[in-house]
C-alpha atoms as a PDB file:
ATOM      1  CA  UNK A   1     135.069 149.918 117.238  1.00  0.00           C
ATOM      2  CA  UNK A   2     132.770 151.800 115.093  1.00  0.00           C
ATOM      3  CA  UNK A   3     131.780 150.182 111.915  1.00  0.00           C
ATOM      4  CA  UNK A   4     132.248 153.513 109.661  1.00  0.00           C
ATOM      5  CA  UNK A   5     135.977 153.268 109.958  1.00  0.00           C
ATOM      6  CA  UNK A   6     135.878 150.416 107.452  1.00  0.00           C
ATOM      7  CA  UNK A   7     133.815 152.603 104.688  1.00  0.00           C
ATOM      8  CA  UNK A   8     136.654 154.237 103.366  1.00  0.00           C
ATOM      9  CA  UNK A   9     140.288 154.820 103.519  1.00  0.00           C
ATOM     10  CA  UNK A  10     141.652 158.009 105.188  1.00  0.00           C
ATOM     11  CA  UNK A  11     143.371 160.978 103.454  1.00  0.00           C
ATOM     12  CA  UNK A  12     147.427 161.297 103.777  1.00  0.00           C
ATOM     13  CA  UNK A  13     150.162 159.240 103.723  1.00  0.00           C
ATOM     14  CA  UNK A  14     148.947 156.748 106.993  1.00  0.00           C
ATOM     15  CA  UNK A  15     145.519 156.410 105.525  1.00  0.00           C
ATOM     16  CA  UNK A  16     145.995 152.908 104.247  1.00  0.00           C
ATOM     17  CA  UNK A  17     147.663 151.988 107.480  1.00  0.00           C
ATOM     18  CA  UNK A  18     145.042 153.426 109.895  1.00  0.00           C
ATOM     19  CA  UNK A  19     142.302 151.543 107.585  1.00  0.00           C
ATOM     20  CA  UNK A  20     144.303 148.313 107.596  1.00  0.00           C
ATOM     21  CA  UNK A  21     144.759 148.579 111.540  1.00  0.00           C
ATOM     22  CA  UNK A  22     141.188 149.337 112.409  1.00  0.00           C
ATOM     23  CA  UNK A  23     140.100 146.859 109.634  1.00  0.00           C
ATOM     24  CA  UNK A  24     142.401 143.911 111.896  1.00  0.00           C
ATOM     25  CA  UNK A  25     140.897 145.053 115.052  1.00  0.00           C
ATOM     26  CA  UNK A  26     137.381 144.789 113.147  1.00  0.00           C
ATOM     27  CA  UNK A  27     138.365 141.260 112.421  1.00  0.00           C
ATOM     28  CA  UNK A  28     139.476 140.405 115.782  1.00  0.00           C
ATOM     29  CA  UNK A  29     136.230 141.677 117.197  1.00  0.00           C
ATOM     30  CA  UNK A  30     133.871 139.437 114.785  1.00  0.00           C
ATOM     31  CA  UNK A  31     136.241 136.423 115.797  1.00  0.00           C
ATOM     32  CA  UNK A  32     135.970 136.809 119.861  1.00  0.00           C
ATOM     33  CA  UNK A  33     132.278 137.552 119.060  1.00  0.00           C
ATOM     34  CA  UNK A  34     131.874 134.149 116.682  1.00  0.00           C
ATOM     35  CA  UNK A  35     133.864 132.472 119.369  1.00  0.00           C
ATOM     36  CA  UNK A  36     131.537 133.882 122.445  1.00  0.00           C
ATOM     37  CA  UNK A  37     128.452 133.501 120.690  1.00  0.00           C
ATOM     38  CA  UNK A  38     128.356 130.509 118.442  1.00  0.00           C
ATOM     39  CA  UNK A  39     131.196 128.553 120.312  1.00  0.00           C
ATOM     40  CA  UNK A  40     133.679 128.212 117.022  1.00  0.00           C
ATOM     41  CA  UNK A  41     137.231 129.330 117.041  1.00  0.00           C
ATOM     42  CA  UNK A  42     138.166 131.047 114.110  1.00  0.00           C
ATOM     43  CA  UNK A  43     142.141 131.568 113.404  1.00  0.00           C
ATOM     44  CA  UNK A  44     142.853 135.164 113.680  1.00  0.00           C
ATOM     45  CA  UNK A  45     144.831 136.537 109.996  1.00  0.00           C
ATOM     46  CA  UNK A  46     147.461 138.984 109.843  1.00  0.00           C
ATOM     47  CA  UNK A  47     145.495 141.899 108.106  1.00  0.00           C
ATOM     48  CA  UNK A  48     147.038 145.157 109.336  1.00  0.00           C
ATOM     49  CA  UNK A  49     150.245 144.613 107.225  1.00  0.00           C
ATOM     50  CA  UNK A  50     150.091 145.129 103.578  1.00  0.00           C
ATOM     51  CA  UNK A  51     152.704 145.831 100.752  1.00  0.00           C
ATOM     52  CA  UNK A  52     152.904 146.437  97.233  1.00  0.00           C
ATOM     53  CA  UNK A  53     155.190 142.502  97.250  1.00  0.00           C
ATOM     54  CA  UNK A  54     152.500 141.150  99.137  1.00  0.00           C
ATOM     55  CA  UNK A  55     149.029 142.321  97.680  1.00  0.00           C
ATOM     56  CA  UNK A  56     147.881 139.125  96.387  1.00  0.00           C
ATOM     57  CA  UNK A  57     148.750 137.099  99.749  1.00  0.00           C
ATOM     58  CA  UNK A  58     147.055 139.852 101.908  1.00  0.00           C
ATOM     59  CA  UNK A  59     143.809 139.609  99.393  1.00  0.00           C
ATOM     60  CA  UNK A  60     144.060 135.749  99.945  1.00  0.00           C
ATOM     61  CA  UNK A  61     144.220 135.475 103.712  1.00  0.00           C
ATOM     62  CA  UNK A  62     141.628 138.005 103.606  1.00  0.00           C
ATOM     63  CA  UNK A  63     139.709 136.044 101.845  1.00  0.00           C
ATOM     64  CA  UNK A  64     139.620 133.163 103.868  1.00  0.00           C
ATOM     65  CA  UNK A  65     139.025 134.692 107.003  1.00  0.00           C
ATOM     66  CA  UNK A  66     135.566 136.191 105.262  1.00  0.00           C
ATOM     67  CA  UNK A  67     135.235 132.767 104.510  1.00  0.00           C
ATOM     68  CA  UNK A  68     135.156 130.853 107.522  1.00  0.00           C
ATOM     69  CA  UNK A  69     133.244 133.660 109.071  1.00  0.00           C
ATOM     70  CA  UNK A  70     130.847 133.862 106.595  1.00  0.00           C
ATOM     71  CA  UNK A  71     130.469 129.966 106.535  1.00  0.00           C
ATOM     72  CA  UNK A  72     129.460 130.010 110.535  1.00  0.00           C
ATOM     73  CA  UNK A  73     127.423 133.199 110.162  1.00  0.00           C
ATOM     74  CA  UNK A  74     125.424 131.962 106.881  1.00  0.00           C
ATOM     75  CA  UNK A  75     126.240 135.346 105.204  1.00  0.00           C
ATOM     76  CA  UNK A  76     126.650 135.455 101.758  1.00  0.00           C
ATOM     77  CA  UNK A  77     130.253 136.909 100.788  1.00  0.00           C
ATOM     78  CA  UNK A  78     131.724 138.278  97.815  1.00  0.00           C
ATOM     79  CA  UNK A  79     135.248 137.605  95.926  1.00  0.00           C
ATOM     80  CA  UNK A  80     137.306 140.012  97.670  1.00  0.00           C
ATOM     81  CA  UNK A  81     140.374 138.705  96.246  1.00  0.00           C
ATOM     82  CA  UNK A  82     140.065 140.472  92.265  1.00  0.00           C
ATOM     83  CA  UNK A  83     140.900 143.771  92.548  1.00  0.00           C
ATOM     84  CA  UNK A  84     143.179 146.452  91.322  1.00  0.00           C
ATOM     85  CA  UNK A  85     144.230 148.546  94.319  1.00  0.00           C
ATOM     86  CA  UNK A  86     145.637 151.076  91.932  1.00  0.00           C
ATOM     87  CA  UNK A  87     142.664 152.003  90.280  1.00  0.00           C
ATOM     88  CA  UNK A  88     140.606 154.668  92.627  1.00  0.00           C
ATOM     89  CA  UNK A  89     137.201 153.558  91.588  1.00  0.00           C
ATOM     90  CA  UNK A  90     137.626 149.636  91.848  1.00  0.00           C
ATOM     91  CA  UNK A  91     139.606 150.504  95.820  1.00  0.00           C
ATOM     92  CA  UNK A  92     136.381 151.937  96.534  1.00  0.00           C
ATOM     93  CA  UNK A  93     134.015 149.387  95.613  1.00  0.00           C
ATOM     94  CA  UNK A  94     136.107 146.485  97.256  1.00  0.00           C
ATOM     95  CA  UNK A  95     135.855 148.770 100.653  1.00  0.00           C
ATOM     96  CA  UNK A  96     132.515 149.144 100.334  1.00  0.00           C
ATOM     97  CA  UNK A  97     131.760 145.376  99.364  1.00  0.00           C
ATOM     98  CA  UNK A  98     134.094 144.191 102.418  1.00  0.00           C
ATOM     99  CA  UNK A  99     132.435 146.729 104.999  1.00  0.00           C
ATOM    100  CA  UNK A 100     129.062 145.345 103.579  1.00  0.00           C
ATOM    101  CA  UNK A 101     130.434 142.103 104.432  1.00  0.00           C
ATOM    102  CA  UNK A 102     131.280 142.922 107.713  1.00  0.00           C
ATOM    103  CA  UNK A 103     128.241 144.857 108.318  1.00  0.00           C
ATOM    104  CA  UNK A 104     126.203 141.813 107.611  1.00  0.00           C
ATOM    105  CA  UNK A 105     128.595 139.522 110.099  1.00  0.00           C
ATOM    106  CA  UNK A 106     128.109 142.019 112.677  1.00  0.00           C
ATOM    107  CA  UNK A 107     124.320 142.468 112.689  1.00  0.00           C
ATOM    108  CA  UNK A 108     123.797 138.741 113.020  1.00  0.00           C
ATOM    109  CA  UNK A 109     126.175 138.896 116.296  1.00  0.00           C
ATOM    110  CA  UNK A 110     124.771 141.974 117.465  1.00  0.00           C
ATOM    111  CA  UNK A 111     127.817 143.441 118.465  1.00  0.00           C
END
């Protein structure tokens, strides 16, 4: 999957839902990867469903899967869980913070 798809959300009413899908898949990569590579199994999250009732448990379980990823990779991560999705300008910084993330994740595994 290319990276890029993570740096922003499309336009129209399946944007969020074509981010949040290739954002999971993104996810499942850097696990199979961290599992191939550094022999660690990583539990795969539930990241491509998201609504407005469950905001704060998608942010958490987020979270922790940049956690233990970032734990076996070394990276340095971020608090991805503060943020008000409403507001355009913070939406765009947390995608760009959480693509850094995973930018980070994947140069290390070279994939």
């Amino acid at each position: 999957m290319p990276l890029p798809d993570l740096l922003g959300i499309p336009p129209g009413s399946n944007g969020v839902q074509e981010f949040l899908f290739w954002h999971a898949q993104d996810h499942l990569e850097i696990v199979k990867a961290i599992q191939s590579i550094r022999h660690v199994f990583l539990p795969v999250y539930i990241l491509d469903q998201l609504s407005p009732a469950t905001t704060q448990l998608w942010l958490e379980r987020h979270q922790q899967a940049h956690n233990e990823m970032n734990s076996v990779m070394g990276t340095i991560g971020r608090d991805l869980t503060t943020v008000d999705l409403s507001d355009e300008n913070a939406r765009l910084a947390w995608v760009y913070v959480n693509f850094t993330e995973h930018q980070a994740v994947r140069k290390q595994l070279a994939i």
